[in-house]
C-alpha atoms as a PDB file:
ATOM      1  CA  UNK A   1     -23.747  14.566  -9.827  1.00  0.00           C
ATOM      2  CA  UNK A   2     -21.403  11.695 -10.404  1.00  0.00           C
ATOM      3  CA  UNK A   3     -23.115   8.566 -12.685  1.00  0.00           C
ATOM      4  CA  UNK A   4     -23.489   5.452 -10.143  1.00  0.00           C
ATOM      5  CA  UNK A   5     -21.978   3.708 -12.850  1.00  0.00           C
ATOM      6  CA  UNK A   6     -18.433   4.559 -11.874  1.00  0.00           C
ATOM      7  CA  UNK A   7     -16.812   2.459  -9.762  1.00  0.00           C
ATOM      8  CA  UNK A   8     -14.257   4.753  -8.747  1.00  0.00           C
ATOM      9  CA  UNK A   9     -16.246   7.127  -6.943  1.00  0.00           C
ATOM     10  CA  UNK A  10     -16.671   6.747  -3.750  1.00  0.00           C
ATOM     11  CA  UNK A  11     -20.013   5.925  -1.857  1.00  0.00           C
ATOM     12  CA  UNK A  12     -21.250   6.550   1.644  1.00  0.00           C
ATOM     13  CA  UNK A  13     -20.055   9.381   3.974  1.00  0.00           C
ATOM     14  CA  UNK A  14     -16.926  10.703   4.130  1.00  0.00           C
ATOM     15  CA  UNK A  15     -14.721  12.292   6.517  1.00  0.00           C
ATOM     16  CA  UNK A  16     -12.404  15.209   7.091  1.00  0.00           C
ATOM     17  CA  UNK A  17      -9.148  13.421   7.814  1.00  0.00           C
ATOM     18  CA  UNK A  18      -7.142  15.773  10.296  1.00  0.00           C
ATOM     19  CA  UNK A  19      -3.661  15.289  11.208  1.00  0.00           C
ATOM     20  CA  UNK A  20      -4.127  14.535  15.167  1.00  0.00           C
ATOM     21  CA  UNK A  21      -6.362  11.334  14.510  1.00  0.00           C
ATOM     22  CA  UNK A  22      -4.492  10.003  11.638  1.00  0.00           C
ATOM     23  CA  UNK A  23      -2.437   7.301  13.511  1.00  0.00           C
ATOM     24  CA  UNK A  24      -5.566   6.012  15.260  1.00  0.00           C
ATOM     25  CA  UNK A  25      -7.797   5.851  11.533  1.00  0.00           C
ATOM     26  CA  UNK A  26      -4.434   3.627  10.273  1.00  0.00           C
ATOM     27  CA  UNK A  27      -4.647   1.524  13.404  1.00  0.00           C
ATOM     28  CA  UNK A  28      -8.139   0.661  13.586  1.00  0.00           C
ATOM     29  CA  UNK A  29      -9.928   1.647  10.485  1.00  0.00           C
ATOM     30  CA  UNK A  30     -13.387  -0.102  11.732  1.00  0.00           C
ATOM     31  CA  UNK A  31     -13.538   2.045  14.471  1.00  0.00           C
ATOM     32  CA  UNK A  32     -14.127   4.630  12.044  1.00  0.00           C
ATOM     33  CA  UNK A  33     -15.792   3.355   9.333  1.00  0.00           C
ATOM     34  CA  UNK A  34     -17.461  -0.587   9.119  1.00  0.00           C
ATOM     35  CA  UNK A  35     -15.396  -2.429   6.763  1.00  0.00           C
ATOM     36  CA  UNK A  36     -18.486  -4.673   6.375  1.00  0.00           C
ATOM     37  CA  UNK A  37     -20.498  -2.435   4.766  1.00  0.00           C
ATOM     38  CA  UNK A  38     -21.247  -2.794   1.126  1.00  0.00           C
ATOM     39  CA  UNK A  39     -20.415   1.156   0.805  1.00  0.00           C
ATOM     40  CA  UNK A  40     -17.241   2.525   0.644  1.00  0.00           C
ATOM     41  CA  UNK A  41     -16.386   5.354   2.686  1.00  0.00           C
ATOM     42  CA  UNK A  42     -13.849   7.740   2.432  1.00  0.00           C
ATOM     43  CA  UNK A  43     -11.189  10.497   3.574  1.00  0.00           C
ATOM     44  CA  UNK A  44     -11.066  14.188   2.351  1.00  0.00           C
ATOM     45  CA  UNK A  45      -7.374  15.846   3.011  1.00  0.00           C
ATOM     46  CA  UNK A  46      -5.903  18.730   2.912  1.00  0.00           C
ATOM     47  CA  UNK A  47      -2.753  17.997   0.792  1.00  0.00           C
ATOM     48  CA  UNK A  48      -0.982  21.025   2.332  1.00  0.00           C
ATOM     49  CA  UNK A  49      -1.114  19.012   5.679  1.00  0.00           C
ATOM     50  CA  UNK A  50       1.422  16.043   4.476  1.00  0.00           C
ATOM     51  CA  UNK A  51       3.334  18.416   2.455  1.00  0.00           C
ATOM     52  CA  UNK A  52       6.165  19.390   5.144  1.00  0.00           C
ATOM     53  CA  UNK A  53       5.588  15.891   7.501  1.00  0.00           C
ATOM     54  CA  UNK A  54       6.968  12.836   5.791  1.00  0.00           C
ATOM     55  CA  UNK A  55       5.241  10.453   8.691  1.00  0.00           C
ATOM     56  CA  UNK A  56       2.257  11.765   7.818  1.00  0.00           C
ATOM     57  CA  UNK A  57       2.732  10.983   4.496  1.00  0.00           C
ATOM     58  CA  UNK A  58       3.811   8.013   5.079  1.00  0.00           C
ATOM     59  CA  UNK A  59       0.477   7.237   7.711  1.00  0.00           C
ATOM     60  CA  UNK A  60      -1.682   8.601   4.847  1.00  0.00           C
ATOM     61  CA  UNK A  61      -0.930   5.764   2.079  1.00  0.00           C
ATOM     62  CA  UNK A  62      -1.355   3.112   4.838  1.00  0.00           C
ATOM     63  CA  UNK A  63      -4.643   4.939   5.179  1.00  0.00           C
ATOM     64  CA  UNK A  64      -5.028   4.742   1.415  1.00  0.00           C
ATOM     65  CA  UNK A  65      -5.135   0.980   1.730  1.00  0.00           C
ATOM     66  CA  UNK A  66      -8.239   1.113   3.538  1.00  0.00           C
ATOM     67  CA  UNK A  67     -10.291   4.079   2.624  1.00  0.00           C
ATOM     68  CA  UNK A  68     -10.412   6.023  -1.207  1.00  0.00           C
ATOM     69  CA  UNK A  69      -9.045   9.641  -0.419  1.00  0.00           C
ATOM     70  CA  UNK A  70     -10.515  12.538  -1.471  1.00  0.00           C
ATOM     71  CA  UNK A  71      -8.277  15.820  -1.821  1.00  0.00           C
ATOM     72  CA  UNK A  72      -9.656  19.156  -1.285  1.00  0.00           C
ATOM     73  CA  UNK A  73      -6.339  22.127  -1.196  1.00  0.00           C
ATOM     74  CA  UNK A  74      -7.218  25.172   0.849  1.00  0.00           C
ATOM     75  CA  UNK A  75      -3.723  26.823   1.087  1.00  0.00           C
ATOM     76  CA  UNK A  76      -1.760  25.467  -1.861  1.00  0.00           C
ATOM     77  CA  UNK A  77      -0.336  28.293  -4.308  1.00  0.00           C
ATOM     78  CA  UNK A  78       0.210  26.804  -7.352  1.00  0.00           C
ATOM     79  CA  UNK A  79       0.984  29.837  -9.147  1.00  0.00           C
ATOM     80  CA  UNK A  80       2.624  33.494  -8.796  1.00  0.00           C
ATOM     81  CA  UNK A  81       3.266  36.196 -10.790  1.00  0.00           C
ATOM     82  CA  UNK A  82       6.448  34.279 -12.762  1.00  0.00           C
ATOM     83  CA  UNK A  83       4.454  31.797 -13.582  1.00  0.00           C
ATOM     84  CA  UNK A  84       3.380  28.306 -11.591  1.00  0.00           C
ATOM     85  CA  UNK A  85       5.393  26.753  -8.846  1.00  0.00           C
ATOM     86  CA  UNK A  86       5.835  23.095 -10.722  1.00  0.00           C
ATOM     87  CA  UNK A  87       7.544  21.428  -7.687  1.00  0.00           C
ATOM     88  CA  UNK A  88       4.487  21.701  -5.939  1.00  0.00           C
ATOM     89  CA  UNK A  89       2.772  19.047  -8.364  1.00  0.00           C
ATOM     90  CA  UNK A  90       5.538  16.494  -7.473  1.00  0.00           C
ATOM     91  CA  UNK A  91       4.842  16.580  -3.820  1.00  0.00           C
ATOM     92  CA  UNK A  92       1.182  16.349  -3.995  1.00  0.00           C
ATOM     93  CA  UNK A  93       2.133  13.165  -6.492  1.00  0.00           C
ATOM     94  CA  UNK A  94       3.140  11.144  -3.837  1.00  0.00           C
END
């Protein structure tokens, strides 16, 4: 459980963020979640998603003006049998 005393963790309900309602979230942000409310909500991703599509990418950190974003990988490898992949850290970065 996290402590309520950090402020970086998110509270309220959260979302799965999927790629076909992105643009709508980045245009109208209250239609999804009220900005009025006194808790935060925010959007889980699947980092592997944005990886190939730079205008998602670039839709996401509008998103991330709004909303905290949580990342949960289901497909990343980050390793093989050489060793890990380190280029795969820089795109996540972003």
């Amino acid at each position: 459980m996290i402590p309520s005393s950090c402020s970086h963790a998110p509270i309220g309900a959260g979302i799965g963020l999927r790629l076909p309602h992105l643009a709508e979230i980045v245009a109208t942000p209250s239609v999804v979640f009220s900005t009025k409310s006194s808790k935060r909500s925010w959007l889980e991703i699947h980092p592997e998603n944005f990886l190939a599509n730079p205008h998602a990418t670039e839709l996401l950190l509008d998103a991330r003006r709004d909303f905290p974003v949580s990342v949960h990988t289901v497909g990343v490898s980050i390793a093989v049998r050489a060793g890990l992949i380190v280029g795969i850290f820089g795109a996540c970065d972003r």
